[in-house]
Protein backbone atom coordinates (compact mmCIF):
# COMPACT_ATOMS: atom_id res chain seq x y z
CA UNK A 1 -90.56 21.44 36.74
CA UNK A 2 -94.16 21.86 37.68
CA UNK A 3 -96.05 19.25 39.56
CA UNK A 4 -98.88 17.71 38.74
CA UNK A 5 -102.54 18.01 40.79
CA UNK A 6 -102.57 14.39 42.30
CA UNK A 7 -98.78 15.19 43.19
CA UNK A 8 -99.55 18.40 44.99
CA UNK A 9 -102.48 16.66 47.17
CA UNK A 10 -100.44 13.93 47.95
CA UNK A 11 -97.59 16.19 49.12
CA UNK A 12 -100.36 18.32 50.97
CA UNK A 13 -101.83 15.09 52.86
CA UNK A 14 -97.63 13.82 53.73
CA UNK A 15 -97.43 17.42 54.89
CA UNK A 16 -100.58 17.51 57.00
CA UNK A 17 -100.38 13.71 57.95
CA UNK A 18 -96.55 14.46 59.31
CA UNK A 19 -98.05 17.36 61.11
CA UNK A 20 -100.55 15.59 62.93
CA UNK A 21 -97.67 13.12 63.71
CA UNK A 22 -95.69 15.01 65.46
CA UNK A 23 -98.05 17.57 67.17
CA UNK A 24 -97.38 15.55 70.81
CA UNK A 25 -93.92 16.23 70.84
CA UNK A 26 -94.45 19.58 69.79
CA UNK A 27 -97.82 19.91 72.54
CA UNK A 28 -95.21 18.93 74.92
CA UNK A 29 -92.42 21.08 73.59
CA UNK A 30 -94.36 24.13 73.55
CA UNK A 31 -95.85 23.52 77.23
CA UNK A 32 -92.07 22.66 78.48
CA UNK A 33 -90.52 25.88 77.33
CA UNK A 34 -93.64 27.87 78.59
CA UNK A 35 -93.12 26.46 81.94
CA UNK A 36 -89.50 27.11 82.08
CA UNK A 37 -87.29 30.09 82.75
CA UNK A 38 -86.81 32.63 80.31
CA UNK A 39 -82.89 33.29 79.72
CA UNK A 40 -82.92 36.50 77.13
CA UNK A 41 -79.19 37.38 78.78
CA UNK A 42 -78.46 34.55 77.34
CA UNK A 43 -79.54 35.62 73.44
CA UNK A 44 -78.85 38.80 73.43
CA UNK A 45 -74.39 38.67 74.59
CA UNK A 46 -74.04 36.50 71.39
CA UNK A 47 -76.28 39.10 69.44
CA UNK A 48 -74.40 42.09 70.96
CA UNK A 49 -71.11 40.54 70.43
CA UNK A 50 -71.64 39.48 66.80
CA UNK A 51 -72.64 42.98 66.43
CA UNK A 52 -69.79 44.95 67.81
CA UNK A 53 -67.67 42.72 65.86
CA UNK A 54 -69.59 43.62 62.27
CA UNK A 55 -69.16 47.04 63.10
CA UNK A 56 -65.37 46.66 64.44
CA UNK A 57 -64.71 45.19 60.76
CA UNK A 58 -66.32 47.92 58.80
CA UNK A 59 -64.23 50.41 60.53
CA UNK A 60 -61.09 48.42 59.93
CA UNK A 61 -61.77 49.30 55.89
């Protein structure tokens, strides 16, 4: 299904109008999580444990 040219601008002005929409909230998101404290502890135990467990279950086989 291929799209016509007045379709594809359209779609590019919803995309860039939505963009310029919501570019507060992300201002403010992006300023909030630069302020605030970095937890990469946090990330990474999931990460490590999902880890160990792939490996745990390819040595089971």
């Amino acid at each position: 299904m291929e799209l016509s040219v007045w379709e594809n601008v359209f779609l590019g002005i919803m995309a860039l109008g939505l963009i310029f929409w919501m570019r507060p909230g992300i201002k403010a998101s992006l300023q909030q999580k630069k302020d605030g404290p970095t937890d990469w502890l946090g990330a990474l135990i999931p990460i490590i444990g999902v880890v160990l467990f792939v490996i745990f279950l390819i040595m089971m086989v």
